[in-house]
C-alpha atoms as a PDB file:
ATOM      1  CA  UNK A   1      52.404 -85.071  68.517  1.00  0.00           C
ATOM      2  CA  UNK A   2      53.212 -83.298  65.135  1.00  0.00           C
ATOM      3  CA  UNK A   3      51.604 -80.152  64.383  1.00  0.00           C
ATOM      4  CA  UNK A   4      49.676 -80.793  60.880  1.00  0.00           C
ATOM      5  CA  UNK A   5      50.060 -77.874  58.695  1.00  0.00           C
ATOM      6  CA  UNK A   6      46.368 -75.756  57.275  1.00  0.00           C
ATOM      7  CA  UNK A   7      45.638 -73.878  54.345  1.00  0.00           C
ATOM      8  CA  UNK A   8      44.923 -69.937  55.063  1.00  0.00           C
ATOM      9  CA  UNK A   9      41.870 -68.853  53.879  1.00  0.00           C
ATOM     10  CA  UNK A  10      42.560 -65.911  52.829  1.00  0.00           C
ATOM     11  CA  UNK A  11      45.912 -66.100  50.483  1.00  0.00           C
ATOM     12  CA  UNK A  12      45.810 -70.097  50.757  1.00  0.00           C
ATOM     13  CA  UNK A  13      49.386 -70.449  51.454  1.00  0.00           C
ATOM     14  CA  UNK A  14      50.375 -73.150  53.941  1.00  0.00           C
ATOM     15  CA  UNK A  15      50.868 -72.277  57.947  1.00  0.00           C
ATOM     16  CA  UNK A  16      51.979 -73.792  60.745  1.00  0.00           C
ATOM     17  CA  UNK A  17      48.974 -73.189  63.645  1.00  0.00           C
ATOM     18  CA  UNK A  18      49.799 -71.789  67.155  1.00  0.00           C
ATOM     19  CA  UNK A  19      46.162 -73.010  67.819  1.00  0.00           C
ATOM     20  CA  UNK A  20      44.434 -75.778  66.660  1.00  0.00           C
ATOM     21  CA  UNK A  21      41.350 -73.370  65.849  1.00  0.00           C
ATOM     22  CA  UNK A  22      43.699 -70.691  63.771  1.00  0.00           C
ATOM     23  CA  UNK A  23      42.821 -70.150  60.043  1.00  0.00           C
ATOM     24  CA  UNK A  24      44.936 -67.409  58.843  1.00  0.00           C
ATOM     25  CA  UNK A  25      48.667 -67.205  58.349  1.00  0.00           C
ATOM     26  CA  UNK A  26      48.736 -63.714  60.081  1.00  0.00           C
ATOM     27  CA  UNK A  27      46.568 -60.819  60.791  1.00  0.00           C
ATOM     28  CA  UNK A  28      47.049 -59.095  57.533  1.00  0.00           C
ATOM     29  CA  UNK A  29      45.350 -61.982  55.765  1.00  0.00           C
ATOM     30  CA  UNK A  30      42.585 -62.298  58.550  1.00  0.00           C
ATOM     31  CA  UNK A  31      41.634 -58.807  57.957  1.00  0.00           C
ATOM     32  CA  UNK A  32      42.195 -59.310  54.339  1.00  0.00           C
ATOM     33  CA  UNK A  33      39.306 -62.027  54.440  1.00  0.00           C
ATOM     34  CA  UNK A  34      36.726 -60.124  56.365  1.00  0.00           C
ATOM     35  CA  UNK A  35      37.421 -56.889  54.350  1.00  0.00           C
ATOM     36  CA  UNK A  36      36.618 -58.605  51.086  1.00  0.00           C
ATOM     37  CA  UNK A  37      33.734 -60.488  52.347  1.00  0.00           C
ATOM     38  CA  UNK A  38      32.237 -57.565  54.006  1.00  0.00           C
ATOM     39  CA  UNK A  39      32.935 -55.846  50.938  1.00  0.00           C
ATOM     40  CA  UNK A  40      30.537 -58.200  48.889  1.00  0.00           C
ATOM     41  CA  UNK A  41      27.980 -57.943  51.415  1.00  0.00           C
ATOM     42  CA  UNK A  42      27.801 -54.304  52.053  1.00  0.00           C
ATOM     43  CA  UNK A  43      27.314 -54.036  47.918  1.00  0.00           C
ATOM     44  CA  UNK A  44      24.686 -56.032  47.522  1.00  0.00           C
ATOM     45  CA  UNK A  45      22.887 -54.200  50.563  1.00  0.00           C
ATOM     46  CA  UNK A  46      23.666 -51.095  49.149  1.00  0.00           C
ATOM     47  CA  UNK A  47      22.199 -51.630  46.069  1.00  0.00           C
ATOM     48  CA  UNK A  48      19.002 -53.138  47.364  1.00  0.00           C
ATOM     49  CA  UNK A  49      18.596 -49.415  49.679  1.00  0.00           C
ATOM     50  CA  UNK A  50      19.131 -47.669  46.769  1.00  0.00           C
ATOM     51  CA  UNK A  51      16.414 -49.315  45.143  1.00  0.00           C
ATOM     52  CA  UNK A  52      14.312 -48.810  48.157  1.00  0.00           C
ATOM     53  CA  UNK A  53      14.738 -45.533  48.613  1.00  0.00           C
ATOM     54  CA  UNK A  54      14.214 -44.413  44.938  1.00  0.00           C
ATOM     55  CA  UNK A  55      10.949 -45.977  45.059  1.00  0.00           C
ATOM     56  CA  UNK A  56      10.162 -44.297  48.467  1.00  0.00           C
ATOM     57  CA  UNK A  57      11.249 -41.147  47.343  1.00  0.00           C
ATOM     58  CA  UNK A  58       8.851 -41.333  44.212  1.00  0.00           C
ATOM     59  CA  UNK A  59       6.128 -42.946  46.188  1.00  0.00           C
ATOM     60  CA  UNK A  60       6.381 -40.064  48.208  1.00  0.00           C
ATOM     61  CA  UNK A  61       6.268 -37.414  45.618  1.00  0.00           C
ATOM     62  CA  UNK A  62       3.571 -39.069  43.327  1.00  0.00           C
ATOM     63  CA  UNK A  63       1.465 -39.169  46.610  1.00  0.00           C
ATOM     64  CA  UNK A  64       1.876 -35.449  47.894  1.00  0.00           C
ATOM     65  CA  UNK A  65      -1.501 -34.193  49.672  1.00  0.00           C
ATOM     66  CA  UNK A  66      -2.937 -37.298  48.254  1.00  0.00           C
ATOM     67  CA  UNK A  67      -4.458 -40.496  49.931  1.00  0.00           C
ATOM     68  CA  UNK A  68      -4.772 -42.363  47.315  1.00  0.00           C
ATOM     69  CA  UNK A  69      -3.710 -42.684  43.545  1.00  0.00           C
ATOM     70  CA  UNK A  70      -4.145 -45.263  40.499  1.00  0.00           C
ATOM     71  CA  UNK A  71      -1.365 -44.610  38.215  1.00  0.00           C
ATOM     72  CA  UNK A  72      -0.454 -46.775  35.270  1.00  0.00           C
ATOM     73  CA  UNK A  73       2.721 -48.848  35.351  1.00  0.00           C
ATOM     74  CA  UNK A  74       4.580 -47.546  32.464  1.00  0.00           C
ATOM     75  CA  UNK A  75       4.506 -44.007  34.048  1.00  0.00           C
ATOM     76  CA  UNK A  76       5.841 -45.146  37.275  1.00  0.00           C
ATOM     77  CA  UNK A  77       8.790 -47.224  34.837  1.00  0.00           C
ATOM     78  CA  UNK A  78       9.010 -43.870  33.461  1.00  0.00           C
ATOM     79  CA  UNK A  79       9.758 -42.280  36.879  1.00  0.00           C
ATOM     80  CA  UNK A  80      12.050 -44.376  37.660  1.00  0.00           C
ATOM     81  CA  UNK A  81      10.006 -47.273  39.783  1.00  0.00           C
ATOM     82  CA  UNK A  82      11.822 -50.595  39.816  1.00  0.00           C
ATOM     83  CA  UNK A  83       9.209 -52.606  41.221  1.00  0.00           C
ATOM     84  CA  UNK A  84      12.338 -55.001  42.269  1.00  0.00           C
ATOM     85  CA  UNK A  85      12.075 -54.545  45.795  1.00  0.00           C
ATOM     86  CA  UNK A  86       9.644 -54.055  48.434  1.00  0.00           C
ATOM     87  CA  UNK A  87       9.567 -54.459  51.973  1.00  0.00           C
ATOM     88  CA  UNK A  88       6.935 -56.817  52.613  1.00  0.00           C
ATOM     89  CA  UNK A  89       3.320 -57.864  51.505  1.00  0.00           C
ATOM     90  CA  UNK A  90       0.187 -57.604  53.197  1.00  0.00           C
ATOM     91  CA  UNK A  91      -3.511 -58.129  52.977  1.00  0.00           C
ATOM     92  CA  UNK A  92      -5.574 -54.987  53.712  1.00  0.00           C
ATOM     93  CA  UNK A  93      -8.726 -54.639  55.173  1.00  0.00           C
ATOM     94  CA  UNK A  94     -11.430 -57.181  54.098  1.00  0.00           C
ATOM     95  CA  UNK A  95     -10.064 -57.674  50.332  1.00  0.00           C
ATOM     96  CA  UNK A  96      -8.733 -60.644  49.186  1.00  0.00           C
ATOM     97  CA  UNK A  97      -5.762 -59.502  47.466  1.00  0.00           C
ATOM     98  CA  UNK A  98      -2.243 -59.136  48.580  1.00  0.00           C
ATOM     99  CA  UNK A  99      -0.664 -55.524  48.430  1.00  0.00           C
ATOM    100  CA  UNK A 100       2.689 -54.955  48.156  1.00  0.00           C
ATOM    101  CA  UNK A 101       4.559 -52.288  50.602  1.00  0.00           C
ATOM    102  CA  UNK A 102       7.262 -50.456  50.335  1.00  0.00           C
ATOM    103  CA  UNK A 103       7.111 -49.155  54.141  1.00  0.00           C
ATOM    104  CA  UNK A 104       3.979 -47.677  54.970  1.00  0.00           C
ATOM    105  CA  UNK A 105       2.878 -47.293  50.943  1.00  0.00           C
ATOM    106  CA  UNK A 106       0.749 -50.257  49.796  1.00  0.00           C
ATOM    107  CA  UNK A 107       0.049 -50.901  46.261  1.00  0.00           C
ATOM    108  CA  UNK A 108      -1.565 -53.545  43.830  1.00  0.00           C
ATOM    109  CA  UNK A 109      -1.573 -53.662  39.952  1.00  0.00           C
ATOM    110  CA  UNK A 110      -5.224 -53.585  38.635  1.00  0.00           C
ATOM    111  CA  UNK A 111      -6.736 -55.325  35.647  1.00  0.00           C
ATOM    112  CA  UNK A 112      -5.981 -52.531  33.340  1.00  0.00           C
ATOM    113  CA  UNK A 113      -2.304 -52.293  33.897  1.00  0.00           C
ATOM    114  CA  UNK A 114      -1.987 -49.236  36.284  1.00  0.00           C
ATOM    115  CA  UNK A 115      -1.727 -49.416  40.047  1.00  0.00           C
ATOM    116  CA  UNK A 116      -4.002 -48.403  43.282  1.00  0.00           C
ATOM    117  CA  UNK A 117      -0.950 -46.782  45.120  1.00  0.00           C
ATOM    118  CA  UNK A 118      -2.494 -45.539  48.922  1.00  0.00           C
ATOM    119  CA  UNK A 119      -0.224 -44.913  52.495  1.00  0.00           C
ATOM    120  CA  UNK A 120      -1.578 -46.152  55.641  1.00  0.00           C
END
């Protein structure tokens, strides 16, 4: 039985398998793999809780001893709000509408381009 030859993922050279389920030519190339596709995911995640937490953070200070606040959208662009990430959406109370939260802060744009910002 002849031992057929595979192509390492990670440098794509040619190797000769100890075991049928082997994909890397050695261990330096197996960690080589997982390193650069961690890599890749950890930036994207790292981005997306950066955005997260900027918003939170100005959530947080636009809502100081507050309950509730309607606040138009090109001042919260101004502070910094990216409005590209949230955490979920939910409907609140009886209304119709969905809000969207960024944690335990809710908010919906309004008709005349601000938004009803409140924290449950």
């Amino acid at each position: 039985m002849e031992i057929q030859k595979k192509i390492c993922l990670s440098c794509k050279n040619e190797f000769l398998p100890g075991k049928r389920d082997k994909k890397y030519c050695n261990n330096s190339c197996r960690s080589s793999y997982h390193n650069k596709k961690n890599n890749i995911d950890s930036a994207s995640y790292k981005f997306i809780t950066r955005l997260l937490k900027n918003d939170f953070l100005i959530l947080i200070k636009l809502l100081e001893g507050k309950n509730f606040l309607e606040i138009a959208a090109k001042k919260l662009i101004e502070l910094g709000f990216s409005f590209k990430v949230h955490t979920h959406f939910e409907q609140v109370g009886n209304e119709k509408k969905m809000y969207i939260a960024l944690s335990d802060f809710y908010y919906v744009k309004t008709e005349n381009k601000t938004y009803k910002i409140f924290r449950i």
